[in-house]
Protein backbone atom coordinates (compact mmCIF):
# COMPACT_ATOMS: atom_id res chain seq x y z
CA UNK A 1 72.28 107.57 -22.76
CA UNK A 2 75.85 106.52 -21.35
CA UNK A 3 74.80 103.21 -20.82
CA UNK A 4 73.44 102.73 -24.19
CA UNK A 5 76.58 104.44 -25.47
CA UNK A 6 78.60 101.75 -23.89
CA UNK A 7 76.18 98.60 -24.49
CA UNK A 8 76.65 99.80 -28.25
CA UNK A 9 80.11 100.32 -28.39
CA UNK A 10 80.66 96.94 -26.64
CA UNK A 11 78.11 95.22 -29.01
CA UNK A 12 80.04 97.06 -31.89
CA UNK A 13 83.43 96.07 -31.22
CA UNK A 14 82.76 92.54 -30.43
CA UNK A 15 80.41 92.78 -33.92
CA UNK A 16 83.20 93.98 -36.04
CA UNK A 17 86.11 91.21 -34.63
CA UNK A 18 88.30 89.75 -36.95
CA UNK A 19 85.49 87.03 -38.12
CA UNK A 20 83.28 89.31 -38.94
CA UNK A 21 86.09 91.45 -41.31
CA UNK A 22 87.25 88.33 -42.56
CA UNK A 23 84.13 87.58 -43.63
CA UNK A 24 83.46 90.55 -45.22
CA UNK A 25 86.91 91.69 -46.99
CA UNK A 26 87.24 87.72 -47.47
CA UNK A 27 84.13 87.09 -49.38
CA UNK A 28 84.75 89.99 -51.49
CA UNK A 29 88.52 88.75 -52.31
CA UNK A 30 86.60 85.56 -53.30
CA UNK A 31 84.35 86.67 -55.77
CA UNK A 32 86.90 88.84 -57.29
CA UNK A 33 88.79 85.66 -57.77
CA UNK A 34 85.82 83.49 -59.49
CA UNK A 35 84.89 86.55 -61.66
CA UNK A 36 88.21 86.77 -62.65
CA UNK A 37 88.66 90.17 -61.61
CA UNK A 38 85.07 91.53 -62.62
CA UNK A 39 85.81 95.17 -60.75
CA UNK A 40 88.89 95.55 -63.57
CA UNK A 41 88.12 94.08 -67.00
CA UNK A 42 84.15 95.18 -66.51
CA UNK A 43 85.32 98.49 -65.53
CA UNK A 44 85.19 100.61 -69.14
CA UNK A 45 81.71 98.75 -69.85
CA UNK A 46 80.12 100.19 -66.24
CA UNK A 47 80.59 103.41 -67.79
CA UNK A 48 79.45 102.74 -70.76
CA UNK A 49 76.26 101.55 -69.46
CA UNK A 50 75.20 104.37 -67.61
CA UNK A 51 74.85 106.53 -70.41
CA UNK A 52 71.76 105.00 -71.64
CA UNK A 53 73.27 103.45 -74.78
CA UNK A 54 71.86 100.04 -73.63
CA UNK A 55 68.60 101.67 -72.35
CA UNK A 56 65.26 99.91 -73.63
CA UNK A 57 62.15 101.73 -72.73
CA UNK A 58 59.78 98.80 -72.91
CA UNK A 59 62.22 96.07 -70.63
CA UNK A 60 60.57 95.59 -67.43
CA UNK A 61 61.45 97.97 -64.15
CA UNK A 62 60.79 100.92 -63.24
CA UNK A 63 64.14 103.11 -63.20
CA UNK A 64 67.07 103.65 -65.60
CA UNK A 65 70.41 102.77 -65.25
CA UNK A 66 71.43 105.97 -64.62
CA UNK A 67 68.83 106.85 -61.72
CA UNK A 68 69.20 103.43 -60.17
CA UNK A 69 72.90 104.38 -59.49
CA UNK A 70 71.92 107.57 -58.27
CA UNK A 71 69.37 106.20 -56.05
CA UNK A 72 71.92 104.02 -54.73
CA UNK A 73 74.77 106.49 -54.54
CA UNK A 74 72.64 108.91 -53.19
CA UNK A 75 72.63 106.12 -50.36
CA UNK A 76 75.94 105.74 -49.50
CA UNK A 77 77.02 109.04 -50.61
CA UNK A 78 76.40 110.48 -47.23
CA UNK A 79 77.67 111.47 -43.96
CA UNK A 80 80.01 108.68 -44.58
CA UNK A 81 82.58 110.75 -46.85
CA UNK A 82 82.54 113.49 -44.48
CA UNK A 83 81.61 112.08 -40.42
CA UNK A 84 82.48 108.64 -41.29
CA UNK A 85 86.02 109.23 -42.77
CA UNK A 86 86.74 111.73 -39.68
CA UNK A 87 85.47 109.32 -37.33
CA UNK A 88 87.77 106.65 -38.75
CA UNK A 89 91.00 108.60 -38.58
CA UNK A 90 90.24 110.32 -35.57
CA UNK A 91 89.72 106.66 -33.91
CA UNK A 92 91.92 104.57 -36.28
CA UNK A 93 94.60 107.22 -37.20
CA UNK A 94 95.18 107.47 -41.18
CA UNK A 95 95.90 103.77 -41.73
CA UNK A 96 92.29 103.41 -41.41
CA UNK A 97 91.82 104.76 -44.79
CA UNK A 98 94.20 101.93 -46.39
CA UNK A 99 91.62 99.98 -45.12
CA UNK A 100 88.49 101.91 -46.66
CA UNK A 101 90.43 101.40 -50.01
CA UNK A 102 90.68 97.63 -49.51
CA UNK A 103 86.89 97.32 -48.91
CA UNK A 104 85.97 99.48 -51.72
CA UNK A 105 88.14 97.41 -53.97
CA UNK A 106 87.01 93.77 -53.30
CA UNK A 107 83.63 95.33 -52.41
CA UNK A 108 83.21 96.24 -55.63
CA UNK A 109 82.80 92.46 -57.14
CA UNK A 110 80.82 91.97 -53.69
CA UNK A 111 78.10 94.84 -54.72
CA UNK A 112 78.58 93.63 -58.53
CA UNK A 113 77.44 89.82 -57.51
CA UNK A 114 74.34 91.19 -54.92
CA UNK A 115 73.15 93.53 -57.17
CA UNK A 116 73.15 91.03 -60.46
CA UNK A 117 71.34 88.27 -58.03
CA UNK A 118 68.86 91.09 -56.74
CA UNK A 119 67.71 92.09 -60.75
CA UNK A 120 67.29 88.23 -61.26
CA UNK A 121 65.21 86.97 -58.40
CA UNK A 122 63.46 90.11 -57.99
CA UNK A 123 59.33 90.22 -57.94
CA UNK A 124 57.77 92.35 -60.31
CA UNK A 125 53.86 92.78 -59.07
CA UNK A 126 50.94 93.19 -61.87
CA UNK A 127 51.15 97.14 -61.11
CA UNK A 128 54.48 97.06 -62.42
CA UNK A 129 56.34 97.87 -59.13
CA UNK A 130 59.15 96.01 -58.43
CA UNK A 131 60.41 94.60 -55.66
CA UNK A 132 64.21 93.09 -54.99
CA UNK A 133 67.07 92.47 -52.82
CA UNK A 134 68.85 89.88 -50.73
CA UNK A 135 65.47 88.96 -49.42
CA UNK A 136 64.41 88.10 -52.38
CA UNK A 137 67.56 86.35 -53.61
CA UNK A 138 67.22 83.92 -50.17
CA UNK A 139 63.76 83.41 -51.27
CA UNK A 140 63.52 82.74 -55.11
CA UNK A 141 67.08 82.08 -55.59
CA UNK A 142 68.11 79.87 -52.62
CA UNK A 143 63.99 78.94 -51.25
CA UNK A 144 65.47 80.21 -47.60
CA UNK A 145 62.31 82.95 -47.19
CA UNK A 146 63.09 82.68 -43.45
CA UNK A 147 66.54 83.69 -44.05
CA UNK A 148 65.09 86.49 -46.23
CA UNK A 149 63.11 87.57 -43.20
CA UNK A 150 65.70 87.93 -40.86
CA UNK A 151 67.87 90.21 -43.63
CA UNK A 152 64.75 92.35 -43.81
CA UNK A 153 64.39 92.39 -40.49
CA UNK A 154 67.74 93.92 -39.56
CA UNK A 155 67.50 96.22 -42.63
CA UNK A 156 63.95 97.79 -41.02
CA UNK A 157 65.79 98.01 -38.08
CA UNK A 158 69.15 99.54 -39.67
CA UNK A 159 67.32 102.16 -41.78
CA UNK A 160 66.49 103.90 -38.68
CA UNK A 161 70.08 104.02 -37.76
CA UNK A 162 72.51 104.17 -40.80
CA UNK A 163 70.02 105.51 -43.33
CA UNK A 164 67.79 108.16 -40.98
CA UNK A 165 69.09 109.06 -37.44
CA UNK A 166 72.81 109.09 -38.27
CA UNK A 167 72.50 111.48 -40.98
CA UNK A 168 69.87 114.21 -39.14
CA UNK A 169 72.69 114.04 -36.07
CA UNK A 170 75.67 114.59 -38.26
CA UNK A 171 74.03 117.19 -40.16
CA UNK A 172 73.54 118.74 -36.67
CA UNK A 173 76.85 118.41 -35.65
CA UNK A 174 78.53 119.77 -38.36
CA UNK A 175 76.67 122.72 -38.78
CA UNK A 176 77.21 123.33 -34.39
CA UNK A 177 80.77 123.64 -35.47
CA UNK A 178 80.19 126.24 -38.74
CA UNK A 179 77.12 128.02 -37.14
CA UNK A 180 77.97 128.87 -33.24
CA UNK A 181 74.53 128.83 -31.09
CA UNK A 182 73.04 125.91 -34.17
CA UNK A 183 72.30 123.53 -31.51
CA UNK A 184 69.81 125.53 -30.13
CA UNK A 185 67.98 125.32 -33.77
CA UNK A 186 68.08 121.16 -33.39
CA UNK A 187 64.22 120.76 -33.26
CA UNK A 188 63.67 123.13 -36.52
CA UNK A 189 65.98 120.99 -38.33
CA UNK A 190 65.14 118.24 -37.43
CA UNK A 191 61.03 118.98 -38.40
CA UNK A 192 62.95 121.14 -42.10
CA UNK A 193 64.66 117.35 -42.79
CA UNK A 194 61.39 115.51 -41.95
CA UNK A 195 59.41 117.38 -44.29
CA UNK A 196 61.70 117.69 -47.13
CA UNK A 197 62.04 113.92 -46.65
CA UNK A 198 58.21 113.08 -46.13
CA UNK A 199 57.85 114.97 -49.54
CA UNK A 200 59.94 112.96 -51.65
CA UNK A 201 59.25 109.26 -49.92
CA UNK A 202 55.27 109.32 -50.62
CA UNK A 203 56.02 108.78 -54.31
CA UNK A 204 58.39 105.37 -53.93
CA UNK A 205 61.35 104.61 -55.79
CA UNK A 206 60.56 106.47 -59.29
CA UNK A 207 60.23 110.06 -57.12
CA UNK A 208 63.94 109.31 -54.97
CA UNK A 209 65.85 108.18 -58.31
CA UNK A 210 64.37 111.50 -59.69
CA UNK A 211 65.24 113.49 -57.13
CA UNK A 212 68.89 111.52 -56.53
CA UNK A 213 69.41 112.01 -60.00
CA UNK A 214 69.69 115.56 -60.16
CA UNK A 215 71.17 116.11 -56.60
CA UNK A 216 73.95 113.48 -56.31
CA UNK A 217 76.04 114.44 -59.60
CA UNK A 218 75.66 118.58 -58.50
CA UNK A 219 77.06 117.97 -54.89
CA UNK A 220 79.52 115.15 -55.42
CA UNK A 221 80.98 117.27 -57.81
CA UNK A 222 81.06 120.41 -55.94
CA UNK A 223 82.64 118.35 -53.04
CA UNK A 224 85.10 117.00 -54.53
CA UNK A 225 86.24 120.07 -56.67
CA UNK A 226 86.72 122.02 -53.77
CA UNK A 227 88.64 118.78 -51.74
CA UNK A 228 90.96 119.10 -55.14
CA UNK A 229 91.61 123.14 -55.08
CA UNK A 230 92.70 122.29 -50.95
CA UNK A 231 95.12 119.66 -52.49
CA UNK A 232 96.46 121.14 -55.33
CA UNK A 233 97.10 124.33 -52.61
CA UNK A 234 99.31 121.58 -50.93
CA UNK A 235 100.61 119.66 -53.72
CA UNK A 236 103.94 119.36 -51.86
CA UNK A 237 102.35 117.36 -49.00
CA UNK A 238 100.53 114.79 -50.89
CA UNK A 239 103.09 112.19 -51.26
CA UNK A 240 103.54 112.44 -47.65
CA UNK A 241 100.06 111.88 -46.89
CA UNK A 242 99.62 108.78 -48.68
CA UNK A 243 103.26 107.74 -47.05
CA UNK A 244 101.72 108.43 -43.65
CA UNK A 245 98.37 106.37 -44.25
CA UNK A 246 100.63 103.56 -45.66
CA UNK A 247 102.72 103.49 -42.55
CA UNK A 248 100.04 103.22 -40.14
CA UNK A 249 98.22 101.16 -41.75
CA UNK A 250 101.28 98.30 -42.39
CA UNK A 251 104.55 99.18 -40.37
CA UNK A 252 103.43 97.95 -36.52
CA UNK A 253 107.20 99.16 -36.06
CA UNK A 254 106.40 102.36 -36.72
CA UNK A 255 102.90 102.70 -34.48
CA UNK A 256 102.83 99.82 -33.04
CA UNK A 257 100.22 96.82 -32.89
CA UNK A 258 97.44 98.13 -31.77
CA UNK A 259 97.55 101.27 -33.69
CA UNK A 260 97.50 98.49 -36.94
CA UNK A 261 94.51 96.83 -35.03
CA UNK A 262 92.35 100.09 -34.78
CA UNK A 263 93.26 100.85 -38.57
CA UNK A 264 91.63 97.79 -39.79
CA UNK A 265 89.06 97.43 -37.61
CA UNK A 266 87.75 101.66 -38.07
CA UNK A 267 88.89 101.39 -41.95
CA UNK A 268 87.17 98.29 -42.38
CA UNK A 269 83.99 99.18 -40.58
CA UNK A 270 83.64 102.65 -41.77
CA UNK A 271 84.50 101.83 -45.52
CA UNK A 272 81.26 99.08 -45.48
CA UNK A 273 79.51 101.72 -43.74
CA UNK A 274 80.21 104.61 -46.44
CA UNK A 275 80.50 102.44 -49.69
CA UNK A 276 77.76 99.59 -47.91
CA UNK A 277 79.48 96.86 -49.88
CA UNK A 278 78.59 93.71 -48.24
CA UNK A 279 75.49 94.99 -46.30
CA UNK A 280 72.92 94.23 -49.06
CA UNK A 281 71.06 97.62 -49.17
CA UNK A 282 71.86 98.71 -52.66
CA UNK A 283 70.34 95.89 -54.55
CA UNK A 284 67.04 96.85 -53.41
CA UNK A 285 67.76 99.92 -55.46
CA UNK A 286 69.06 98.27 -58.45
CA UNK A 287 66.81 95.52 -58.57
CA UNK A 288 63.93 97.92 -59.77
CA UNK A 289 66.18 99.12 -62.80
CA UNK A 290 64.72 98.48 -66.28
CA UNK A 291 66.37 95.74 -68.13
CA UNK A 292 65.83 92.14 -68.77
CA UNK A 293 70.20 91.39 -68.52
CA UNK A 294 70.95 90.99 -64.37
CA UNK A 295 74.84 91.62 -65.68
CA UNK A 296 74.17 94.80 -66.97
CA UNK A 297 73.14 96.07 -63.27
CA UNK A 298 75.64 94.18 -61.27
CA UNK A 299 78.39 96.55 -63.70
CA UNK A 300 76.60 99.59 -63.04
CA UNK A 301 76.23 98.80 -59.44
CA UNK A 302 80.15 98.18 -58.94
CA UNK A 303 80.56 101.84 -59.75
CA UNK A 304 79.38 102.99 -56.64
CA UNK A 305 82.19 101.58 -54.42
CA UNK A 306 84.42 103.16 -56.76
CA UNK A 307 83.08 106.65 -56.74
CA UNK A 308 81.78 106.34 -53.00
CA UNK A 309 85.22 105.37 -51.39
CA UNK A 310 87.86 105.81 -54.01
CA UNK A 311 87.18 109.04 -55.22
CA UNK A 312 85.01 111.07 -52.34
CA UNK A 313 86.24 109.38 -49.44
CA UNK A 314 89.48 109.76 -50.10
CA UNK A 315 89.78 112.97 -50.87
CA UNK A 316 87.97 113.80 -47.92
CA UNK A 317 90.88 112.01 -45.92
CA UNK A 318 93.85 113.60 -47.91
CA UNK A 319 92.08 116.62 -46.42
CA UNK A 320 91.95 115.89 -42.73
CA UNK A 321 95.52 114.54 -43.22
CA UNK A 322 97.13 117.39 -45.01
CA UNK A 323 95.77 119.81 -42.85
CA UNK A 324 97.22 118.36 -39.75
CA UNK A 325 93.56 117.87 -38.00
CA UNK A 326 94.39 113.87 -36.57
CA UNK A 327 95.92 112.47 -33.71
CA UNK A 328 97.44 114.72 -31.25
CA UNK A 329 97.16 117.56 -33.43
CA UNK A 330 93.25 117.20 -33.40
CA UNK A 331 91.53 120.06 -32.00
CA UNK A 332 89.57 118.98 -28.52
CA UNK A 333 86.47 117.02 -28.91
CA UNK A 334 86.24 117.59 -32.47
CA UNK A 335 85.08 114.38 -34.35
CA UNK A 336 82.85 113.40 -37.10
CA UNK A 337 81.87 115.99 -39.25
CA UNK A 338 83.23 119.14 -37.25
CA UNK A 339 86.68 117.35 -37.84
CA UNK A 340 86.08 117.44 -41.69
CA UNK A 341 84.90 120.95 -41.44
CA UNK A 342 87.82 122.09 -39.40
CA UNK A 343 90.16 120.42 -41.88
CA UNK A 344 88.26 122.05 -45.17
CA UNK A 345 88.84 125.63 -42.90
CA UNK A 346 92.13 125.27 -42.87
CA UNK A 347 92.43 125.43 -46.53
CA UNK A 348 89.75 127.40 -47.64
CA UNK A 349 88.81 129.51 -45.09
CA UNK A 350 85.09 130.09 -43.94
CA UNK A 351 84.39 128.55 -46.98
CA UNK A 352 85.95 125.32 -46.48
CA UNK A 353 83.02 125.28 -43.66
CA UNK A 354 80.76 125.96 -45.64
CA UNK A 355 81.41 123.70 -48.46
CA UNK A 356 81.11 120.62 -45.87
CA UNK A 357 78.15 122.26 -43.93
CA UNK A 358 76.10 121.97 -46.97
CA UNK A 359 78.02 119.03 -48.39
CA UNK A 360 76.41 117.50 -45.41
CA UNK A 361 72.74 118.57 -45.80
CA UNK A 362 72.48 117.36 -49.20
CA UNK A 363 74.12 114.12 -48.72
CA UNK A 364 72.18 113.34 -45.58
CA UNK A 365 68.56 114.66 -47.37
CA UNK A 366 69.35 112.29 -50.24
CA UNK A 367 70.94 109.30 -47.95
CA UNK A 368 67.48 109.52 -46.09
CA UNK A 369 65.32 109.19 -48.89
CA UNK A 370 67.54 106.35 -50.11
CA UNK A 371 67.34 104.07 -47.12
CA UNK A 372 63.38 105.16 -46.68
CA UNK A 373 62.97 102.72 -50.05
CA UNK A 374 65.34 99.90 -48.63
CA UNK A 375 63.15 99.91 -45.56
CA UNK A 376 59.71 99.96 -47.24
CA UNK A 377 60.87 97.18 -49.31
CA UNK A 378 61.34 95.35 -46.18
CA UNK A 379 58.53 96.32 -44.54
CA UNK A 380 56.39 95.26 -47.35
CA UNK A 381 58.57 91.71 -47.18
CA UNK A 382 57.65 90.93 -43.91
CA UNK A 383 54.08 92.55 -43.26
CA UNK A 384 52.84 93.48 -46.97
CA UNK A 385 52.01 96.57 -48.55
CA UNK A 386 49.46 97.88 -45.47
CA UNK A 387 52.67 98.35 -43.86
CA UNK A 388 54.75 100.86 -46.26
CA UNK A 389 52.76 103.45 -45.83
CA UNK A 390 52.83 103.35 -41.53
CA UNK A 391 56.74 102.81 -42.12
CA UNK A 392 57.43 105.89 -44.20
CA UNK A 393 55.28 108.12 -41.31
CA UNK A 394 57.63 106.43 -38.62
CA UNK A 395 60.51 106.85 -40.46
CA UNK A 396 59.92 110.77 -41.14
CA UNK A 397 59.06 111.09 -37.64
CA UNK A 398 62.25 110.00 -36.66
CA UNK A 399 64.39 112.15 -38.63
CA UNK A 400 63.36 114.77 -36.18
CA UNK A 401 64.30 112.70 -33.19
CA UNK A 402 67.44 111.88 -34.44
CA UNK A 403 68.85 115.49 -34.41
CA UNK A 404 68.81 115.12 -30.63
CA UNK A 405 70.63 111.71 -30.06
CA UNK A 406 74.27 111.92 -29.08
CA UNK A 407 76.71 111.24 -32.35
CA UNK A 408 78.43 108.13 -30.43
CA UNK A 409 75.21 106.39 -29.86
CA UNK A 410 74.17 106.92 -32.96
CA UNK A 411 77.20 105.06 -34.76
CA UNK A 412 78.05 102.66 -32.26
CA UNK A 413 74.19 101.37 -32.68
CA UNK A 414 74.63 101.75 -36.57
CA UNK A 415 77.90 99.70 -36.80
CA UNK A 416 75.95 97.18 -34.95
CA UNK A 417 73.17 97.46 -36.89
CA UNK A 418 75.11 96.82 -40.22
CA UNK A 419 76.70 93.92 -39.52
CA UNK A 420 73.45 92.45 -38.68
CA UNK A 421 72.40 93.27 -42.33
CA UNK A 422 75.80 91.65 -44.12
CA UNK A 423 75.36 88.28 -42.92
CA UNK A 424 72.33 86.83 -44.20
CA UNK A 425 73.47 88.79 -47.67
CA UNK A 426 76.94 87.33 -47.64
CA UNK A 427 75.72 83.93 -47.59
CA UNK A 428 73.71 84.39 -50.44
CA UNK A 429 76.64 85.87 -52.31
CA UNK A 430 78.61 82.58 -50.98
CA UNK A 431 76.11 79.93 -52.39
CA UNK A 432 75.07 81.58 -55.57
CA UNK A 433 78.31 82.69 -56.49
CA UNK A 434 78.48 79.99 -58.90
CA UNK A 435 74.92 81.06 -60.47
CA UNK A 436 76.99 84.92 -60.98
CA UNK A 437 79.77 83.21 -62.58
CA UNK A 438 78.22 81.41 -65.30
CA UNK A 439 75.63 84.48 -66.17
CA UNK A 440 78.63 86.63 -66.21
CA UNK A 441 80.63 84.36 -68.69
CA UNK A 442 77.40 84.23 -70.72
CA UNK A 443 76.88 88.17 -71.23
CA UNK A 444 80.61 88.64 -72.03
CA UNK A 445 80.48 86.02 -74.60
CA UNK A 446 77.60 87.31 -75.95
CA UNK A 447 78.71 90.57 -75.95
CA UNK A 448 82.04 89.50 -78.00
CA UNK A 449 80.14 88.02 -80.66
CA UNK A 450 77.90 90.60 -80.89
C-alpha cells in the first residue's frame, strides 16, 4: 500500500504540473472570453430556468432541468466540500482556496460549453433513453469515436476512484474522528453504502435525479446554514480570513515561493475535483435533460460550479480557517474530513461533528449514485448495453472495498485519475468552441426578440 501511495502521489504531482493547470484554468479563461462572459450576463437566466418555467413535457429526454442539476450536483457535491477543501488547506495552506475560486469561476463557462455540446450530439435510442457526454461530442460532433473511447475509458476507470471509493473512505474517516472505536464498524458500512447504492442505480438516470432531487437541496442547505451560524459566531474574524487566504495565495513575500506553488497546484486540483469543471462528467448528466435548446442546459449546468465551490466550499474553508485548525495549529494527523469535523467542533460543539459526519454520508450516498450513471454511460460506449448491468454489480461491490483503502491512496489515484478524464474533454471544448459561440448568440437573440 506504501508503494502504491507513492507511485500515485508521484503520478499525481507530475499529472497536475503547470501544463496540465494551464490547460485547464486556461481553457476555461478562453471560453469565458469568446462567450463574452457567459458565467455573468447568463447568470439571472440559469435561475430562471430551473424553475420549470421553460419546461416542455413532450421535448425529448428523460429528466427536468431541475433534476438534471441535481443529478449533477449531487455529483460533485460530495466529499469534496468537506475532505477535499481540508485536504487542500492542510497541504496547500489557505491560498489554496483562492485557487478553488478561480477554477469555479472560469469553470463555469468550461461546464456551460461541455454541457451545451453534450445535449446536442447526444444519442437518443428508440426506448427513449438517452445517452451523452464528451464521448459523444468526439464522436458526432468532431467524428473522433476513438478519442471518445479513450474519455470513456478513463471515466470507467475514474468512477471507481473519484465517484465510489473516495467517498465510502472519507465517509469512514470522518465518522473515526466523531464516533471513537467506528473503524472497527468499516465492513458494515461499507456493505450499508453498497446496498443503499445498489438500490437506487438498478433504475438508471430517472431513479438518481429522483432521488438527488430531494436529497441535495435538504443537505446542502443544512450544511451550509450551520457553516453560516459558525461564522456569524465569529463575524469579527472574517475579514481576516479572507486577508489570510489572499496572502498566501499572492504575496510569495509573505510565505514564500513554494508555499504560492502548493496553493495553486492543491487549489487548482482540488477545486476541478469538487466542482469537476473541466473533467467532462457532468454532461453525461445533463445531456439526458428534456429539451430540444442545448443553451438552455449549458446555463443550468454553469450553476453547479457556482453553488459547488463558491458557496459550499467556501464556507467550508472560512470554517477550517476561522477556527484555527491549518498549518501548525492543525491537530496531529488530522486531514480530510476529520479536519473539517474538528473545525465545525470548535464552533458548535458535538454538533459541529455531527453536522459534517452526516453532511458526509449524504453527500457521499448521492456522489456514488451520480458517478454510477457517468460510468454506465461509458460502459455502454465502449462494450454496449450487456455491459451496464455487470458494471453497476462491480461498482456496488466496490463501495464496500473502498471503506478499507487508506485516504492518501485513494486521492492521490483519483487526482490521477481526473486528469486523465479532462483531456480528451478539453479538446473538444477547444475545437467546437466556435460551434458554442454561434448557438449561444442564436438563443440570446432569439430570446430578445421574443
Amino acid at each position: 500500500m506504501d508503494y502504491l501511495t507513492a507511485l500515485f502521489g508521484k503520478l499525481a504531482g507530475y499529472a497536475w504540473g503547470i501544463p496540465s493547470i494551464v490547460l485547464l484554468v486556461g481553457t476555461g479563461i478562453y471560453l469565458s472570453l469568446k462567450l463574452g462572459g457567459i458565467q455573468f450576463r447568463g447568470f439571472k437566466h440559469s435561475f430562471q430556468l430551473i424553475t420549470g418555467k421553460y419546461d416542455k413535457e413532450g421535448d425529448p429526454g428523460e429528466v427536468t432541468h431541475f433534476q438534471a442539476l441535481s443529478a449533477a450536483l449531487s455529483a460533485t457535491i460530495g466529499t469534496g466540500n468537506i475532505a477535499g477543501v481540508a485536504t487542500a488547506i492542510a497541504f496547500g495552506g489557505p491560498g489554496a482556496v483562492f485557487w478553488m475560486w478561480v477554477t469555479a469561476v472560469v469553470g463555469m463557462a468550461t461546464k456551460y460549453s461541455s454541457c451545451l455540446l453534450s445535449l446536442k450530439y447526444r444519442t437518443i435510442h428508440e426506448d427513449g433513453i438517452v445517452s451523452g457526454g464528451p464521448m459523444y461530442t468526439l464522436k458526432n460532433g468532431l467524428n473522433m469515436p476513438g478519442l471518445g473511447g479513450l474519455f470513456a475509458a478513463f471515466t470507467l476507470i475514474a468512477s471507481f476512484g473519484i465517484g465510489n471509493m473516495v467517498q465510502a473512505n472519507s465517509v469512514v474517516d470522518g465518522l473515526r474522528y466523531i464516533l471513537p472505536g467506528a473503524e472497527r464498524y468499516k465492513l458494515f458500512l461499507g456493505v450499508l453504502m453498497a446496498i443503499m447504492v445498489g438500490l437506487v442505480i438498478i433504475g438508471g438516470i430517472k431513479r438518481i435525479a429522483k432521488v438527488a432531487s430531494r436529497i441535495v437541496p435538504f443537505m446542502a442547505i443544512a450544511y451550509t446554514l450551520a457553516a453560516m451560524v459558525i461564522l456569524i459566531m465569529n463575524i469579527d474574524k472574517i475579514p481576516l480570513a479572507f486577508l489570510t487566504i489572499f496572502n498566501h495565495a499572492l504575496n510569495p513575500w509573505a510565505v514564500g515561493g513554494g508555499a504560492i506553488g502548493a496553493a495553486l497546484r492543491f487549489g487548482v486540483a482540488r477545486g476541478v475535483f469538487s466542482n469537476e469543471s473541466g473533467l467532462g462528467s457532468a454532461p453525461m448528466a445533463h445531456a439526458a435533460a428534456r429539451t430540444t435548446e442545448p443553451v438552455r442546459e449549458g446555463l443550468v449546468a454553469m450553476i453547479g460550479p457556482f453553488v459547488d465551490t463558491i458557496i459550499i466550499c467556501s464556507m467550508t474553508a472560512l470554517v477550517i480557517i476561522i477556527s484555527g485548525a491549518w498549518g501548525e495549529a492543525r491537530p496531529e494527523n488530522l486531514q480530510g474530513a476529520a479536519l473539517s469535523a474538528f473545525a465545525f467542533e470548535q464552533g458548535l460543539g458535538k454538533l459541529g461533528g455531527w453536522v459534517v459526519g452526516f453532511g458526509l454520508v449524504f453527500f457521499a450516498y448521492t456522489t456514488i449514485i451520480a458517478w454510477s450513471y457517468y460510468g454506465d454511460r461509458s460502459a455502454e460506449y465502449l462494450f454496449g448495453e450487456r455491459a451496464v448491468l455487470p458494471y453497476r454489480m462491480i461498482y456496488t461491490v466496490l463501495v464496500v472495498i473502498g471503506a478499507f483503502i487508506p485516504l492518501k491512496l485513494v486521492w492521490n489515484f483519483s487526482d490521477f485519475a481526473n486528469i486523465l478524464m479532462a483531456a480528451p474533454n478539453l479538446i473538444s471544448l477547444i475545437l467546437l468552441a466556435g460551434v458554442v459561440k454561434e448557438l449561444t448568440k442564436d438563443y440570446f437573440d432569439r430570446m430578445e426578440s421574443a
